[in-house]
C-alpha atoms as a PDB file:
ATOM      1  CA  UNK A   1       2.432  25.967  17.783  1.00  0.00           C
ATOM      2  CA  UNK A   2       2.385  29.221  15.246  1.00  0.00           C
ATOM      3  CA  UNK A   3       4.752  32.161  16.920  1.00  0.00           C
ATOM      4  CA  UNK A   4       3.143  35.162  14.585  1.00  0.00           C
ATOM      5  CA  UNK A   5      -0.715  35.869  13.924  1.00  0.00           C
ATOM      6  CA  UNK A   6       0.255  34.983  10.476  1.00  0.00           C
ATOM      7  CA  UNK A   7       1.287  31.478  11.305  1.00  0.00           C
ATOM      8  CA  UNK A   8      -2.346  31.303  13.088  1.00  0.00           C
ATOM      9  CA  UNK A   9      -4.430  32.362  10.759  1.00  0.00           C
ATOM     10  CA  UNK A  10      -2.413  29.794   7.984  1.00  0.00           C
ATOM     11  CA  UNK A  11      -2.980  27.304  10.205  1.00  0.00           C
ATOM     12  CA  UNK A  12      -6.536  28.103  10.269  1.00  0.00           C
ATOM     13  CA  UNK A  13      -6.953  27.791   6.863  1.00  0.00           C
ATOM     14  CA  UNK A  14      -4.784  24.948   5.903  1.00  0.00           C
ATOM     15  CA  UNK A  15      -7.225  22.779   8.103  1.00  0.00           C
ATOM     16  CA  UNK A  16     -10.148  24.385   6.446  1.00  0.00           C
ATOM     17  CA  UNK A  17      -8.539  23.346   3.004  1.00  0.00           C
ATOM     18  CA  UNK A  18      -7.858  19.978   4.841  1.00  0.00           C
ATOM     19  CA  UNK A  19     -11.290  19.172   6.000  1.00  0.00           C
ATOM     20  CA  UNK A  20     -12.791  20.343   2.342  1.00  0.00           C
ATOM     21  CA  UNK A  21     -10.344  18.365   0.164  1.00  0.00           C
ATOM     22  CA  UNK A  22     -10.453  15.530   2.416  1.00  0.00           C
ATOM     23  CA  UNK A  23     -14.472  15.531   1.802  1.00  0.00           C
ATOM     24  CA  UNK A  24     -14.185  15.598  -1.802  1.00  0.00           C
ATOM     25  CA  UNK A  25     -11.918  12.473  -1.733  1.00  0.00           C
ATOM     26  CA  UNK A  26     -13.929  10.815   0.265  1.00  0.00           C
ATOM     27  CA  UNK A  27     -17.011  11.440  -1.875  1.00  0.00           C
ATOM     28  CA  UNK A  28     -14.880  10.561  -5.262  1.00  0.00           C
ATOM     29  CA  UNK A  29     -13.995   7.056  -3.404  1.00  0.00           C
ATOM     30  CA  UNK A  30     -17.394   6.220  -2.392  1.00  0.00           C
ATOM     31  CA  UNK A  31     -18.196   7.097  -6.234  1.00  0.00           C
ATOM     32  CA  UNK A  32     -15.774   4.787  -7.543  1.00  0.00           C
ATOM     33  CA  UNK A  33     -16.630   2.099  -5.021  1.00  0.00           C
ATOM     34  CA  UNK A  34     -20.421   2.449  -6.266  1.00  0.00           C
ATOM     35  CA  UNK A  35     -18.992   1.450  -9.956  1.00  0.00           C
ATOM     36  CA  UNK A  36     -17.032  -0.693  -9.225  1.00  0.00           C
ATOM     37  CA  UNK A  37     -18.247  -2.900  -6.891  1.00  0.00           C
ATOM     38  CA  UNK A  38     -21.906  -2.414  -8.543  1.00  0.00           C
ATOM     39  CA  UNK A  39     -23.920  -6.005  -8.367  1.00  0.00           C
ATOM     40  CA  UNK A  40     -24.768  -5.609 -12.172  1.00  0.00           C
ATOM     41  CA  UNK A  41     -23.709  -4.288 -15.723  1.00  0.00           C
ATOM     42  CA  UNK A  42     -26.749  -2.189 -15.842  1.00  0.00           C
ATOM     43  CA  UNK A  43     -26.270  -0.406 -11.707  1.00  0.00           C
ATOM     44  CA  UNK A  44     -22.740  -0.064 -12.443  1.00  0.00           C
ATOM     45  CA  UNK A  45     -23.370   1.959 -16.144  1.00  0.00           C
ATOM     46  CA  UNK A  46     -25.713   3.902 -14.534  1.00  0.00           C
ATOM     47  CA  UNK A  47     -23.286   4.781 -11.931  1.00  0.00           C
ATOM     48  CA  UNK A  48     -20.400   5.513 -14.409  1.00  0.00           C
ATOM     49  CA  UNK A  49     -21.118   9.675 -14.959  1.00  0.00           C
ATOM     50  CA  UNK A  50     -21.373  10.542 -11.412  1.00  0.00           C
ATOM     51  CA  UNK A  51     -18.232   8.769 -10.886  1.00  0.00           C
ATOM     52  CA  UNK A  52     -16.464  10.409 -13.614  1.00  0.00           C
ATOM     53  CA  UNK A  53     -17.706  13.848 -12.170  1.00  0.00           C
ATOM     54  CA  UNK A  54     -16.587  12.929  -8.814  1.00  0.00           C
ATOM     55  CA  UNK A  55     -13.190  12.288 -10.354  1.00  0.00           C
ATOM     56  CA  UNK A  56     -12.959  15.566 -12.206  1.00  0.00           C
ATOM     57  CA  UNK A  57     -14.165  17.758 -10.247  1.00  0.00           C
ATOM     58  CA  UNK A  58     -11.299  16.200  -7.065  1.00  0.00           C
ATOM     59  CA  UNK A  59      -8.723  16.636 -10.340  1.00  0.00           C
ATOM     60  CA  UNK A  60     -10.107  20.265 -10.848  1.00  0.00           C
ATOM     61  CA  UNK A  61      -9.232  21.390  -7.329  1.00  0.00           C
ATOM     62  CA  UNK A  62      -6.202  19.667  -7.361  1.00  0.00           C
ATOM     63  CA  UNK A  63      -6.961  17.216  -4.570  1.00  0.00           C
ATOM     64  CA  UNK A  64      -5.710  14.145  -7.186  1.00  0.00           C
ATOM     65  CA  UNK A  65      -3.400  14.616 -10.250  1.00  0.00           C
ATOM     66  CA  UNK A  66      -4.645  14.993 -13.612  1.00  0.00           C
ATOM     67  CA  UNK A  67      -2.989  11.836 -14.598  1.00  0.00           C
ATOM     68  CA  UNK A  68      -4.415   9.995 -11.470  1.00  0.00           C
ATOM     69  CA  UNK A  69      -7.845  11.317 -12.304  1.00  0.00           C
ATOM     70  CA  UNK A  70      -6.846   9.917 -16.067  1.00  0.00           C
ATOM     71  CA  UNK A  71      -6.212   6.791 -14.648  1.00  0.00           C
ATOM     72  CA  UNK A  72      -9.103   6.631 -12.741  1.00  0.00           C
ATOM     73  CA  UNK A  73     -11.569   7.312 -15.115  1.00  0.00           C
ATOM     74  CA  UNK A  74      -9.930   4.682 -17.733  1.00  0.00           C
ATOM     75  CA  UNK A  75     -10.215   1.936 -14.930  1.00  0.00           C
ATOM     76  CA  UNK A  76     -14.000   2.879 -13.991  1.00  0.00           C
ATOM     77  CA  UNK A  77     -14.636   2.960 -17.742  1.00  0.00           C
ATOM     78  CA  UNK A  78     -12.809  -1.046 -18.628  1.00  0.00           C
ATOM     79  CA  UNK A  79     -14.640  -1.943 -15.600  1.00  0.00           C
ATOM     80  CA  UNK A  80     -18.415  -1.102 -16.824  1.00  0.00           C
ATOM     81  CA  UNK A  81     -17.011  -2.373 -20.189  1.00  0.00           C
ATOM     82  CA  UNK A  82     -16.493  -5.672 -18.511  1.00  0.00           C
ATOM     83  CA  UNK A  83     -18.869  -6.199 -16.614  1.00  0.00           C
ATOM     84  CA  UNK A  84     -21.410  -9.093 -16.933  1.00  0.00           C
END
């Protein structure tokens, strides 16, 4: 429990930031499911660029690592190069 209005109100908005970078996880996830778990070549390459948005734009406001978002986008990328 926060002892100073100050402690409140950062509460307030860590769960704000909580709830917002949890939702742009979630929706680079899904994004990276869609590619990778596409049935074809041709649904997972058209897939591909929102995924890679998905994945820099959570890397942008710092909700992954820049490298993670590196390795991310290299593994979507092998994947649609891959796939049959």
């Amino acid at each position: 429990m926060a002892h100073s209005k100050q402690a409140e109100k950062r509460n307030r908005q860590n769960i704000r930031a909580r709830e917002a970078n949890k939702a742009l996880h979630t929706a680079m996830r899904s994004a990276m499911r869609k590619v990778l778990r596409a049935q074809s070549a041709e649904a997972a390459k058209k897939s591909l660029p929102e995924a890679m948005k998905r994945v820099d734009k959570a890397a942008k406001g710092s909700v992954i690592h820049k490298n993670a978002a590196a390795r991310y986008k290299g593994q979507l990328s092998r994947a649609v190069a891959t796939a049959k």
